[in-house]
N, C-alpha and C. Protein backbone atom coordinates (compact mmCIF):
# COMPACT_ATOMS: atom_id res chain seq x y z
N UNK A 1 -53.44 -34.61 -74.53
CA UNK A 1 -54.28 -33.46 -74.19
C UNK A 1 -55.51 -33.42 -75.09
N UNK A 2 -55.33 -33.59 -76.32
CA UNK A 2 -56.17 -33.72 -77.49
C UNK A 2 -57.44 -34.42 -77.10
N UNK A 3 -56.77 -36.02 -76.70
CA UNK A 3 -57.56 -36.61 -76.05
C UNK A 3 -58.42 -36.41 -75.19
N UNK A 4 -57.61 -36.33 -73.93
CA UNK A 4 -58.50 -35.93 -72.80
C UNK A 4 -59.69 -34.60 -73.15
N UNK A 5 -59.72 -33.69 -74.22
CA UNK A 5 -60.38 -32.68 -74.69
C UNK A 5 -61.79 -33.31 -74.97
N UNK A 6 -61.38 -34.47 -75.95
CA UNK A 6 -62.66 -35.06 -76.72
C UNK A 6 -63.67 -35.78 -75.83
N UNK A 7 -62.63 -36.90 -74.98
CA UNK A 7 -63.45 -37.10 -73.32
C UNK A 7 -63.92 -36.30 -72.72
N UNK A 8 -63.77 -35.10 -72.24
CA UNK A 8 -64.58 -34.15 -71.61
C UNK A 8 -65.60 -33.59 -72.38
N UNK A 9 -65.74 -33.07 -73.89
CA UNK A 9 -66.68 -32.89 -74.80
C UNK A 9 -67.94 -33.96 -74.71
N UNK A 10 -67.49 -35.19 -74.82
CA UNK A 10 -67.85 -36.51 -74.81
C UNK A 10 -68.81 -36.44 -73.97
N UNK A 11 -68.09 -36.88 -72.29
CA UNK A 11 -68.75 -36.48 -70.76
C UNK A 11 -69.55 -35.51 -70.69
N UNK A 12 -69.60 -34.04 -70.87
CA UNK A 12 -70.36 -32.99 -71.22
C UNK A 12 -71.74 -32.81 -72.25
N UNK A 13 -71.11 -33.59 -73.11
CA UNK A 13 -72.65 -33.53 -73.83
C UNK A 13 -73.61 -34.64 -73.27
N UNK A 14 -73.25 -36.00 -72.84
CA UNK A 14 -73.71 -36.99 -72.61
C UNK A 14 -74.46 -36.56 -71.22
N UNK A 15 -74.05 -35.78 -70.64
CA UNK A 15 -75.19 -35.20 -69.17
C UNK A 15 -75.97 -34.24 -69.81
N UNK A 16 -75.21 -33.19 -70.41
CA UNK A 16 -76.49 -32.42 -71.14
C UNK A 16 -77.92 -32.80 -71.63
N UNK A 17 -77.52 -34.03 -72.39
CA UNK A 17 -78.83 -34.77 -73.15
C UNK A 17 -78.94 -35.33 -72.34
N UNK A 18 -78.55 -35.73 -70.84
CA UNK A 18 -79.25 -37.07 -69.49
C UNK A 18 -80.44 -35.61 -68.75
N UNK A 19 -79.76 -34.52 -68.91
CA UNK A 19 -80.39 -33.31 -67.71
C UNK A 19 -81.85 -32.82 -68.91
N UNK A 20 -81.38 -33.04 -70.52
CA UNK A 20 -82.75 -32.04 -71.44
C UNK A 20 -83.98 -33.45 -70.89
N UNK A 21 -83.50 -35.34 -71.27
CA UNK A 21 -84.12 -35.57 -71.67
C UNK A 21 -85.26 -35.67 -70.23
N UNK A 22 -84.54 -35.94 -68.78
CA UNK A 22 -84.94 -35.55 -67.65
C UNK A 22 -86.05 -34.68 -67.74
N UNK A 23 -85.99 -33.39 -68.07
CA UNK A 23 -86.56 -31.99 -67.98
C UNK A 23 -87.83 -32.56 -68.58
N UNK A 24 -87.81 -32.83 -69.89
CA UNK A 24 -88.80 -32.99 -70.81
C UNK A 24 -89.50 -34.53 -70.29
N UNK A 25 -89.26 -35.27 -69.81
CA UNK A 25 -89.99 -36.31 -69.13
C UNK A 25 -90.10 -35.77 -67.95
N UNK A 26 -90.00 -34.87 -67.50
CA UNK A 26 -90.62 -34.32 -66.52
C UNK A 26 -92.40 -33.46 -66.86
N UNK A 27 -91.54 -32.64 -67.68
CA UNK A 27 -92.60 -31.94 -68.17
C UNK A 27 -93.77 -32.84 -68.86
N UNK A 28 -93.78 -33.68 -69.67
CA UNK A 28 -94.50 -34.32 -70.35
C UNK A 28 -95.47 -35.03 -69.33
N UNK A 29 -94.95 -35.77 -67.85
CA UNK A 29 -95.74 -36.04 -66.72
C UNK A 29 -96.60 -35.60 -66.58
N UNK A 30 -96.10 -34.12 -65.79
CA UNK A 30 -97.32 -33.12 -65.64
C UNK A 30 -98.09 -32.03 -66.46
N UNK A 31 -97.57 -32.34 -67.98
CA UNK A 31 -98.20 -32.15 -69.20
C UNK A 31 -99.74 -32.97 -69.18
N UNK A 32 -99.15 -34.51 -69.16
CA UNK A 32 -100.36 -35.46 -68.81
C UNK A 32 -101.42 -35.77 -67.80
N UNK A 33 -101.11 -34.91 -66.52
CA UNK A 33 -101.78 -34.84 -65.35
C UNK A 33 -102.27 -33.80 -65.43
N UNK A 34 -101.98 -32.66 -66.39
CA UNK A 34 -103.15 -31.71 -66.29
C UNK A 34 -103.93 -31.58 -67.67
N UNK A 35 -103.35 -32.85 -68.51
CA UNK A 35 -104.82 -32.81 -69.20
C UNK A 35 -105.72 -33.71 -68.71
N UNK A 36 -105.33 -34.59 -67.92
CA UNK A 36 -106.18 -35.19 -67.00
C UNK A 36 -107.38 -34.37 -66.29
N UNK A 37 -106.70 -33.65 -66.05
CA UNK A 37 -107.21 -32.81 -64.97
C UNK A 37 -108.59 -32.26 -65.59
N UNK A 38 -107.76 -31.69 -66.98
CA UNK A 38 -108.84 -30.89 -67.83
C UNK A 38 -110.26 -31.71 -67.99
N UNK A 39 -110.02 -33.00 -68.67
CA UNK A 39 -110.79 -33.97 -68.96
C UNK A 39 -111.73 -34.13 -68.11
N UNK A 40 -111.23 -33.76 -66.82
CA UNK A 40 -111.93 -34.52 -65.51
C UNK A 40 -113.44 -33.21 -65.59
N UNK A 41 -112.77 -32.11 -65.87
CA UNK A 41 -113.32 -30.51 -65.96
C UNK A 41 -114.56 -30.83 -66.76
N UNK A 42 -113.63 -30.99 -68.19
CA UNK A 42 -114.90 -31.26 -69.30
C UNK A 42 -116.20 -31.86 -68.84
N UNK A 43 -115.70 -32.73 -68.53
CA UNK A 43 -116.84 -34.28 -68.14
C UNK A 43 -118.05 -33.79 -67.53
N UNK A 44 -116.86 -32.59 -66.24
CA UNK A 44 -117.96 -32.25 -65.01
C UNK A 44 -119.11 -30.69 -65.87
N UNK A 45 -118.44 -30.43 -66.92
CA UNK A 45 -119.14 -29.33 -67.28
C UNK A 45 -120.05 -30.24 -68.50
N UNK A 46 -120.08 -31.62 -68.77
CA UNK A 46 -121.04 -32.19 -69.73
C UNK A 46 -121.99 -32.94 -68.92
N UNK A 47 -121.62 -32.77 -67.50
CA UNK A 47 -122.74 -33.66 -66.28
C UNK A 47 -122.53 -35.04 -66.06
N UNK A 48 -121.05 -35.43 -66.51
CA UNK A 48 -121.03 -36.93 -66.74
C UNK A 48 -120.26 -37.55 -65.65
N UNK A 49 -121.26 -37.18 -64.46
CA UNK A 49 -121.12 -37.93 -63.12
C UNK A 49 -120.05 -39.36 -63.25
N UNK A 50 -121.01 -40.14 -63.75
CA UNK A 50 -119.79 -41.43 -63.95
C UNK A 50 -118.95 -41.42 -64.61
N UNK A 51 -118.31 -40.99 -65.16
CA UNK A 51 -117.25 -41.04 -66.02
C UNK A 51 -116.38 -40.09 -64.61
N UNK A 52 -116.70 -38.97 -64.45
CA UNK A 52 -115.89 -38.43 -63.38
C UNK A 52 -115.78 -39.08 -62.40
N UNK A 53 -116.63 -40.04 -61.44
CA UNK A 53 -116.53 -40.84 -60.22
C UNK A 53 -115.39 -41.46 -60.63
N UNK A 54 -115.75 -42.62 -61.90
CA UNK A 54 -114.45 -42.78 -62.21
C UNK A 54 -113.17 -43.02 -62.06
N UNK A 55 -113.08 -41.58 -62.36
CA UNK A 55 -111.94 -40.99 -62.20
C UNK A 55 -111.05 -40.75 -60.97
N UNK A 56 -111.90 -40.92 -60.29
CA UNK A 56 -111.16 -40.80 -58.54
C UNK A 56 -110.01 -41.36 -58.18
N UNK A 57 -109.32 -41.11 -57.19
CA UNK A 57 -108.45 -41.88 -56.80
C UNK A 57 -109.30 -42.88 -55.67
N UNK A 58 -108.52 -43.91 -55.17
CA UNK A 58 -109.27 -44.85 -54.76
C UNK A 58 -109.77 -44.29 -53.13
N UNK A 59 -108.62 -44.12 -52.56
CA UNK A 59 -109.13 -42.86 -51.36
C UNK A 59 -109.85 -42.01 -51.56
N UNK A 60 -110.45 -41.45 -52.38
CA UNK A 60 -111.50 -40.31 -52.67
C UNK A 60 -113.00 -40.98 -53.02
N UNK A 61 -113.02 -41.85 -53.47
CA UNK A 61 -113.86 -43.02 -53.50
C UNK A 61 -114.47 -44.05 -52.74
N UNK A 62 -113.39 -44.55 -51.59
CA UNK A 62 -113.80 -45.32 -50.34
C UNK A 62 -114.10 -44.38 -49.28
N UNK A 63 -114.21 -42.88 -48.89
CA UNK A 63 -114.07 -42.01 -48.09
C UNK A 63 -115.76 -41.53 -48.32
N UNK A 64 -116.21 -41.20 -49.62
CA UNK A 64 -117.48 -40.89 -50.09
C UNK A 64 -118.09 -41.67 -50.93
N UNK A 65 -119.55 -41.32 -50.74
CA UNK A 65 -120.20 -42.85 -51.72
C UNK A 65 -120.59 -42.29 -53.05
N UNK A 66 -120.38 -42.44 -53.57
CA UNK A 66 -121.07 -41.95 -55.30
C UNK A 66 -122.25 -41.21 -55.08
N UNK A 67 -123.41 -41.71 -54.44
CA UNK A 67 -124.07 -40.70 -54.04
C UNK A 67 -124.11 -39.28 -53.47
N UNK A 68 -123.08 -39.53 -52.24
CA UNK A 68 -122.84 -37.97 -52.21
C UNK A 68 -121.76 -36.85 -53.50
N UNK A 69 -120.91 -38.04 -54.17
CA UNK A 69 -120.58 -37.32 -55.09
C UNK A 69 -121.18 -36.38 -56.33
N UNK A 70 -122.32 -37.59 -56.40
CA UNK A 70 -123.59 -37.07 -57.29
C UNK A 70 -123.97 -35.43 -56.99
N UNK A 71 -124.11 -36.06 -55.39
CA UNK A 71 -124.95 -34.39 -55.05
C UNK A 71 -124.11 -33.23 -55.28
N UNK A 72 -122.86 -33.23 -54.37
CA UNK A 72 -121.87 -32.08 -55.02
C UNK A 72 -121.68 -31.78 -56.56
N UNK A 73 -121.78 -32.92 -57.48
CA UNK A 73 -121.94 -32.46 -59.22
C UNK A 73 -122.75 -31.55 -59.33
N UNK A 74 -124.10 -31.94 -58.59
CA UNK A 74 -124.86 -31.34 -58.75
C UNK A 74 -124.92 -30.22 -58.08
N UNK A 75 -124.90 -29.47 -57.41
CA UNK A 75 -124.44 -28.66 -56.10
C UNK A 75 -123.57 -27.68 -56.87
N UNK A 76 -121.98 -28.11 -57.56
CA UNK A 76 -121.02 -27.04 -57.96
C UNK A 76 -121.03 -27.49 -59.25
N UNK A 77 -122.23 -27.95 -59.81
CA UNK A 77 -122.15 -27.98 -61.75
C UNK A 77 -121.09 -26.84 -62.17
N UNK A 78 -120.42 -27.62 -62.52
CA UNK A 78 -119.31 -26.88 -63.52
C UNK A 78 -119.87 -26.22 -64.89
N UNK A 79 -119.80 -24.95 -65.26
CA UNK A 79 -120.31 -24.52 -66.66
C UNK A 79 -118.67 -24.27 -67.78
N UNK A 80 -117.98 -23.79 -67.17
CA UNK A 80 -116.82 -22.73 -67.28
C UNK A 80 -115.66 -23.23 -66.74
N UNK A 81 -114.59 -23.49 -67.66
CA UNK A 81 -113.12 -23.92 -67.21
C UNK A 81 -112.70 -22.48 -67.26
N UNK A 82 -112.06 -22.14 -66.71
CA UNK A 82 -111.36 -20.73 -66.85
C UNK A 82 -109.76 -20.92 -66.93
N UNK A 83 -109.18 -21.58 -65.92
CA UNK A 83 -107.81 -21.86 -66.17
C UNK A 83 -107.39 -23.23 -65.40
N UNK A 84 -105.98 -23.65 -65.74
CA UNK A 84 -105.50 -24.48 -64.87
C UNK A 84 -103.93 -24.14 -64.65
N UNK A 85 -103.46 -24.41 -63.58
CA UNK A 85 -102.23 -23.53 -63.79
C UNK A 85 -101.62 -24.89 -62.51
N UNK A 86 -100.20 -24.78 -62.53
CA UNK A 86 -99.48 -25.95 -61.82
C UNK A 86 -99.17 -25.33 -60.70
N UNK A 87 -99.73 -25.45 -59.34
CA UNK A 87 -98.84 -25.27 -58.16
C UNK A 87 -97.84 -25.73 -57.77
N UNK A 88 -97.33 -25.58 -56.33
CA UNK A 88 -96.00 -26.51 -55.95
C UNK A 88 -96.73 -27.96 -55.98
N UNK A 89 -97.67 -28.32 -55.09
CA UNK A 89 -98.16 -29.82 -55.12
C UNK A 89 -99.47 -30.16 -55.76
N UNK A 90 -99.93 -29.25 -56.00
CA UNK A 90 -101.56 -29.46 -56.63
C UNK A 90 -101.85 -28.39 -57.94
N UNK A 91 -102.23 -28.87 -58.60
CA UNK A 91 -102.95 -28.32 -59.86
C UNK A 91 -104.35 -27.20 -59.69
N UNK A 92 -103.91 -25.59 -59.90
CA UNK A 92 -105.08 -25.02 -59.10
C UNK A 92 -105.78 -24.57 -60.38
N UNK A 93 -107.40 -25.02 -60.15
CA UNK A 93 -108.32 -25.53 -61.20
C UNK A 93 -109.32 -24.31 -61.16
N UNK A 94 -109.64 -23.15 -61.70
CA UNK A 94 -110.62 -21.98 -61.73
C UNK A 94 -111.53 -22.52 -62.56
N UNK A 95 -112.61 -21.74 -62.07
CA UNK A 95 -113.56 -22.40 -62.92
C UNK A 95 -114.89 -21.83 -62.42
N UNK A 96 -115.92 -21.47 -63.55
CA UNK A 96 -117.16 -20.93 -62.97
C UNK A 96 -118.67 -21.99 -63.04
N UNK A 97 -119.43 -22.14 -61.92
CA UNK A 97 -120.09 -22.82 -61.25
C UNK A 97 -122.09 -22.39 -61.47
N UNK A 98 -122.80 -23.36 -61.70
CA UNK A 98 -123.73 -22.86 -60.81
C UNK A 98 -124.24 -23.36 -59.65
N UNK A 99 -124.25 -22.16 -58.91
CA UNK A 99 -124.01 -22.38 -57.07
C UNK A 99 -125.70 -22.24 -57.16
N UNK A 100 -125.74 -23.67 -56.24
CA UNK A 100 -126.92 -23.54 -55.58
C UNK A 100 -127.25 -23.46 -54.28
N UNK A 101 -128.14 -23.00 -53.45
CA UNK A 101 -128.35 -22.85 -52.02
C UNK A 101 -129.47 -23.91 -51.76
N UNK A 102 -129.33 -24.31 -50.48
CA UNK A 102 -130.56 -25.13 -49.58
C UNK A 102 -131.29 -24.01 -49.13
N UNK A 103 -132.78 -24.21 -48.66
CA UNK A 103 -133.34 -23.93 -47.66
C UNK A 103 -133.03 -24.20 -45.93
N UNK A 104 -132.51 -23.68 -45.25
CA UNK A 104 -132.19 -24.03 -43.80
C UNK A 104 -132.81 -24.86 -43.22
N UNK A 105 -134.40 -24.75 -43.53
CA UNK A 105 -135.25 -26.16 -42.71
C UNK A 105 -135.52 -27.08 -43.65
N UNK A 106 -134.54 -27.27 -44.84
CA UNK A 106 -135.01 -28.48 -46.04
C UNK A 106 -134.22 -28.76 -46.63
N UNK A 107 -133.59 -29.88 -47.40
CA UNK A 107 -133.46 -29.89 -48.59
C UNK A 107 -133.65 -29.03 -49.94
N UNK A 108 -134.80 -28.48 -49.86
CA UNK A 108 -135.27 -27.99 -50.67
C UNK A 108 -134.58 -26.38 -51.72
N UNK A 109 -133.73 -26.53 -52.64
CA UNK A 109 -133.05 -25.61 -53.54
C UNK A 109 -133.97 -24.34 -53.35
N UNK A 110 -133.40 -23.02 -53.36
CA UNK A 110 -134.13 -21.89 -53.53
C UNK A 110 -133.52 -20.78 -54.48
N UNK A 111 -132.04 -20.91 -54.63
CA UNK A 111 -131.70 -19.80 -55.33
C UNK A 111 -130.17 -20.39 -56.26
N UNK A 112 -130.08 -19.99 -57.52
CA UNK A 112 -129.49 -20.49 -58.66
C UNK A 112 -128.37 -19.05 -58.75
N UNK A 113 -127.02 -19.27 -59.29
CA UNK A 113 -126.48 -18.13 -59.64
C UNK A 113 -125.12 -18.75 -59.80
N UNK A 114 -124.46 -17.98 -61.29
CA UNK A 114 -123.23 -18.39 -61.37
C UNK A 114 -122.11 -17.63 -60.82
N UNK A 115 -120.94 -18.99 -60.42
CA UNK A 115 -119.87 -17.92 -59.52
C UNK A 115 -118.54 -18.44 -59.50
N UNK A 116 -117.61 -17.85 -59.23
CA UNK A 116 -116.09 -18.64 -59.69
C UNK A 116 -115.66 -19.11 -58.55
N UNK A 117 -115.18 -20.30 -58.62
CA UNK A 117 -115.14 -21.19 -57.63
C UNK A 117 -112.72 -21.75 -58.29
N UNK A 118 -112.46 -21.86 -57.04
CA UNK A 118 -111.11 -22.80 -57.57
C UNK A 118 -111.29 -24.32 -56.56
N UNK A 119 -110.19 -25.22 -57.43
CA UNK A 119 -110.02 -26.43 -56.49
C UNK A 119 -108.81 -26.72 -57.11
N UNK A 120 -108.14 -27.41 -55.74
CA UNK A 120 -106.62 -27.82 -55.78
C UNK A 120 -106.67 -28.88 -56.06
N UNK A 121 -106.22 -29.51 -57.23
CA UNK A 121 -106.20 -31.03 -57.42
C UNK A 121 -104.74 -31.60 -57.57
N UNK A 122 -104.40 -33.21 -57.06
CA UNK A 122 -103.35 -33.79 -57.66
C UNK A 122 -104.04 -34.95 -58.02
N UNK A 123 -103.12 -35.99 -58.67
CA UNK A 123 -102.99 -37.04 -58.90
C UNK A 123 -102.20 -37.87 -58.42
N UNK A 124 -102.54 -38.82 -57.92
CA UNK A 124 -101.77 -39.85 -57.83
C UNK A 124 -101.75 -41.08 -58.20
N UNK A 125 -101.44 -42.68 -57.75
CA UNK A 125 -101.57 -43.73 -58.93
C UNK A 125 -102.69 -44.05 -59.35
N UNK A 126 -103.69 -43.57 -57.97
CA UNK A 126 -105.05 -44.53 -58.59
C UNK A 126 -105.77 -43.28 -58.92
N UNK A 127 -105.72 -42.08 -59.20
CA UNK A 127 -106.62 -41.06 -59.85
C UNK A 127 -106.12 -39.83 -59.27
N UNK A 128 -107.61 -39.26 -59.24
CA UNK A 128 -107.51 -37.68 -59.01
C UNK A 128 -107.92 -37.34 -57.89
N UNK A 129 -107.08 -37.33 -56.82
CA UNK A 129 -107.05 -37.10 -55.47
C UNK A 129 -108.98 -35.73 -55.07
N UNK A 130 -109.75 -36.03 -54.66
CA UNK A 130 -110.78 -35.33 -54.99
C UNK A 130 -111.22 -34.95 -53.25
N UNK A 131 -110.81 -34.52 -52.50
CA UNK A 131 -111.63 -34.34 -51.09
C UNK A 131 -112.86 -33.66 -51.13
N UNK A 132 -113.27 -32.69 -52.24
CA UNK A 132 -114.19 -31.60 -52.08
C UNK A 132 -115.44 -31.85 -52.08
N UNK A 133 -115.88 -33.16 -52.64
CA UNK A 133 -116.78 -34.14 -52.12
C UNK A 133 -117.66 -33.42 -50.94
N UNK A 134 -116.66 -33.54 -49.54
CA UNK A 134 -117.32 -33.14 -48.29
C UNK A 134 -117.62 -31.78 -48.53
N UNK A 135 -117.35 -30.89 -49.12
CA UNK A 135 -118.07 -29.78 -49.06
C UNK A 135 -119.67 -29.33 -48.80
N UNK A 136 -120.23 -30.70 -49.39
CA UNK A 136 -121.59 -30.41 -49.66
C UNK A 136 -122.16 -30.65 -48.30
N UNK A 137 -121.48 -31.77 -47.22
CA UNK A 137 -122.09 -31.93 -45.77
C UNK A 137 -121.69 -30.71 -45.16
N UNK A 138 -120.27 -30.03 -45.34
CA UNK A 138 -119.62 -29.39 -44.56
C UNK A 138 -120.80 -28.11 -44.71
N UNK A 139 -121.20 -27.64 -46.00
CA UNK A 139 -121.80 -26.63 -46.43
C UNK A 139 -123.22 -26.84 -45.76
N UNK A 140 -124.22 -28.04 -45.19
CA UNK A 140 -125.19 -28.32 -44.82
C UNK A 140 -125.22 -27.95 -43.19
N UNK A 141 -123.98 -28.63 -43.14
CA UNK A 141 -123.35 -28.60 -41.39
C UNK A 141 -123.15 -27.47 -40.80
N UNK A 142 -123.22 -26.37 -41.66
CA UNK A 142 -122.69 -24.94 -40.95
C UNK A 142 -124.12 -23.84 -40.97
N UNK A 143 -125.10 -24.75 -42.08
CA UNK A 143 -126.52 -23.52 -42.20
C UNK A 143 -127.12 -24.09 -41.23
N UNK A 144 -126.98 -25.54 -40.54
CA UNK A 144 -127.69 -25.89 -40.09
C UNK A 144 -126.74 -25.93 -38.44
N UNK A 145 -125.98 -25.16 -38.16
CA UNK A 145 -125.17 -24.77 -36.95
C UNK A 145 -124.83 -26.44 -36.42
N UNK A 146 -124.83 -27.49 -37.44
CA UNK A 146 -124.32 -28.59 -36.70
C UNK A 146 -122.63 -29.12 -36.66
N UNK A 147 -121.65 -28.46 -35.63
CA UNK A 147 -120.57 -28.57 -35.69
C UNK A 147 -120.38 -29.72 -35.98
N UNK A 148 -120.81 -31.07 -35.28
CA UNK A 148 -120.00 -32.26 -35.19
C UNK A 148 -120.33 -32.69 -36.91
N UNK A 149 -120.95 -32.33 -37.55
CA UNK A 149 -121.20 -32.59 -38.68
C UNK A 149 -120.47 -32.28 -39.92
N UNK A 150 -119.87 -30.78 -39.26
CA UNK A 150 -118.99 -30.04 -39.96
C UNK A 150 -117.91 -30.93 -39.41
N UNK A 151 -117.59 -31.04 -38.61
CA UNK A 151 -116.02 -31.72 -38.03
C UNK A 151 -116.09 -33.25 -38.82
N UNK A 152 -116.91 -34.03 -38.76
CA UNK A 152 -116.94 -35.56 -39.75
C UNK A 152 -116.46 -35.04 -41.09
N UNK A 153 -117.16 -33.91 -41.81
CA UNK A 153 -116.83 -33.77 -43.14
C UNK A 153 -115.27 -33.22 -43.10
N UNK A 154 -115.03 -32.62 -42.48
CA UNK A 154 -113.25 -32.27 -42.43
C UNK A 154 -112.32 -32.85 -42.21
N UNK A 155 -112.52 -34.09 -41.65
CA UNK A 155 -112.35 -34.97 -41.27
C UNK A 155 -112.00 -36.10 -42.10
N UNK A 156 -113.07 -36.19 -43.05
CA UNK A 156 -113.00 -37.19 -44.38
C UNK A 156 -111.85 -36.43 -45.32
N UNK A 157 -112.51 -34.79 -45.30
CA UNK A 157 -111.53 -34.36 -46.54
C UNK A 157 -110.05 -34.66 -46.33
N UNK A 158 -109.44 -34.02 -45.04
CA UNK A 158 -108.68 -34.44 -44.85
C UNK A 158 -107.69 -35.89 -44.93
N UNK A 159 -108.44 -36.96 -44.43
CA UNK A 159 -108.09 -38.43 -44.76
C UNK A 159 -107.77 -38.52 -46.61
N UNK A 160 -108.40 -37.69 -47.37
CA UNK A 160 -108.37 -37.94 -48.49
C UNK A 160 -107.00 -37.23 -48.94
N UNK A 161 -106.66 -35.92 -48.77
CA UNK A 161 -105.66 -35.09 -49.13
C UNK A 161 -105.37 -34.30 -47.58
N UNK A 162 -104.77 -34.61 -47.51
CA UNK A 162 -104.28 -33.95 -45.46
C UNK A 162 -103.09 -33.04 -46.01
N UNK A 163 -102.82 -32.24 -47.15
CA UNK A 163 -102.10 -31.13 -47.91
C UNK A 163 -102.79 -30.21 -48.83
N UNK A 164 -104.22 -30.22 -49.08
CA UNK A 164 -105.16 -29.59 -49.95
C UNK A 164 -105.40 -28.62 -49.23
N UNK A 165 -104.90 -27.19 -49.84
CA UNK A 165 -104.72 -25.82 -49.32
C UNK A 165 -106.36 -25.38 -48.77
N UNK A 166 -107.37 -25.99 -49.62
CA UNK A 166 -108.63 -24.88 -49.37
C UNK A 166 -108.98 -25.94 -48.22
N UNK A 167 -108.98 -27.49 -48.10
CA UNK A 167 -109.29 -28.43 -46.89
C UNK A 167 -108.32 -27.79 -45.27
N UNK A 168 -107.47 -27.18 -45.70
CA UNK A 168 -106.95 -27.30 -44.55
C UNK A 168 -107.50 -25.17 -43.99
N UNK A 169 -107.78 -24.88 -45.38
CA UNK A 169 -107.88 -23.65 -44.55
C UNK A 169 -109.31 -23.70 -43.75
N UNK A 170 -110.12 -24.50 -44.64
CA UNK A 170 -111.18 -25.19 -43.86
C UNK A 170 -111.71 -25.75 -42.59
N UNK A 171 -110.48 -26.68 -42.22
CA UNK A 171 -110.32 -26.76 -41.04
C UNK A 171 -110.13 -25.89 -39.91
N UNK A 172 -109.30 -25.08 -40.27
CA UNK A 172 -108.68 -23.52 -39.40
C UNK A 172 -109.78 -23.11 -39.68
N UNK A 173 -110.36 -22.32 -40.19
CA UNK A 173 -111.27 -21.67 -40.61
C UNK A 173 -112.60 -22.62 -39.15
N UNK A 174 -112.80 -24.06 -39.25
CA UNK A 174 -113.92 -24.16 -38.60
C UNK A 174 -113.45 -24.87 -37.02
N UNK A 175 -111.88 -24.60 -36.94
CA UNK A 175 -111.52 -25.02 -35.58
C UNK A 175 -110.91 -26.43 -35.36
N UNK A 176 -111.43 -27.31 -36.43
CA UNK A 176 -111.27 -28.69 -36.34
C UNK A 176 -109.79 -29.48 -36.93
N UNK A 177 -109.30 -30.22 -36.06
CA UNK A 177 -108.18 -30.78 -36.52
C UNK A 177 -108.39 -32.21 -37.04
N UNK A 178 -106.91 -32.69 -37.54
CA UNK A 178 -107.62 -33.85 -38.62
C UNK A 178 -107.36 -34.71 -37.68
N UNK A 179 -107.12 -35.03 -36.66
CA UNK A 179 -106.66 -35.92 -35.09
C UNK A 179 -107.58 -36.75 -34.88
């Protein structure tokens, strides 16, 4: 009986320390994916376009060209990390912006102002899953009442993250499915 006592003590602790060390290599993962995350933040609030392109995952990268990534840097310049906090699948990223506007018949910038903006990010092997990219056509596509333009950019986001809460409310929001 003695025996069998010390075996079960034995058995018992030996899952205990299999279930802590589990937990904590768990945690330490997505310890590391959201200082990733942070990093990615920093970069974008020091303007350091390449270093953030980067950073992409490779789907977020073959979907948009560096150039248009450029423009959205530029577009939702990051000033302000505010928080990062862990969702069920994505990392939701607050953060305050300066938002700029187009002119409707131009290119041409007219009005500057800071504003709090979130984005859902994950990671996966090859980076930081990034769809929001298309925002900046999607955002062109809608002053300028050009649906099919808006539907290409939802389209991409989607292909990139087809589970990114603000892409898909996006979609609903403009009618378009990712089909």
């Amino acid at each position: 009986m003695d025996l069998l006592l010390k075996k079960w003590s034995l058995v018992s602790i030996f899952v205990l320390v299999l279930i802590s060390s589990s937990c904590i290599r768990f945690s330490s993962d997505e310890d590391l994916e959201q200082e990733k995350i942070k990093q990615f933040f920093e970069m974008r609030v020091a303007g350091n376009t390449e270093k953030t392109w980067n950073m992409l995952s490779n789907e977020s990268r073959s979907v948009f060209s560096v150039e248009e990534f450029k423009e959205y840097s530029f577009i939702y310049k990051v000033s302000e990390i505010i928080e990062i906090t862990k969702g069920k699948d994505h990392f939701e990223v607050k953060y305050y912006y300066y938002d700029k506007k187009y002119k409707k018949d131009s290119d041409e910038l007219y009005t500057f102002y800071i504003t709090e903006n979130i984005e859902n990010l994950k990671i996966d092997k090859t980076g930081i899953v990034f769809p929001y990219t298309g925002y900046t056509s999607l955002r062109k596509g809608i002053e300028k009442g050009d649906m099919e333009k808006v539907g290409v950019a939802i389209r991409k986001m989607l292909k990139i993250d087809h589970n990114n809460p603000d892409v898909l409310k996006s979609a609903k929001d403009m009618g378009v499915s990712g089909h």
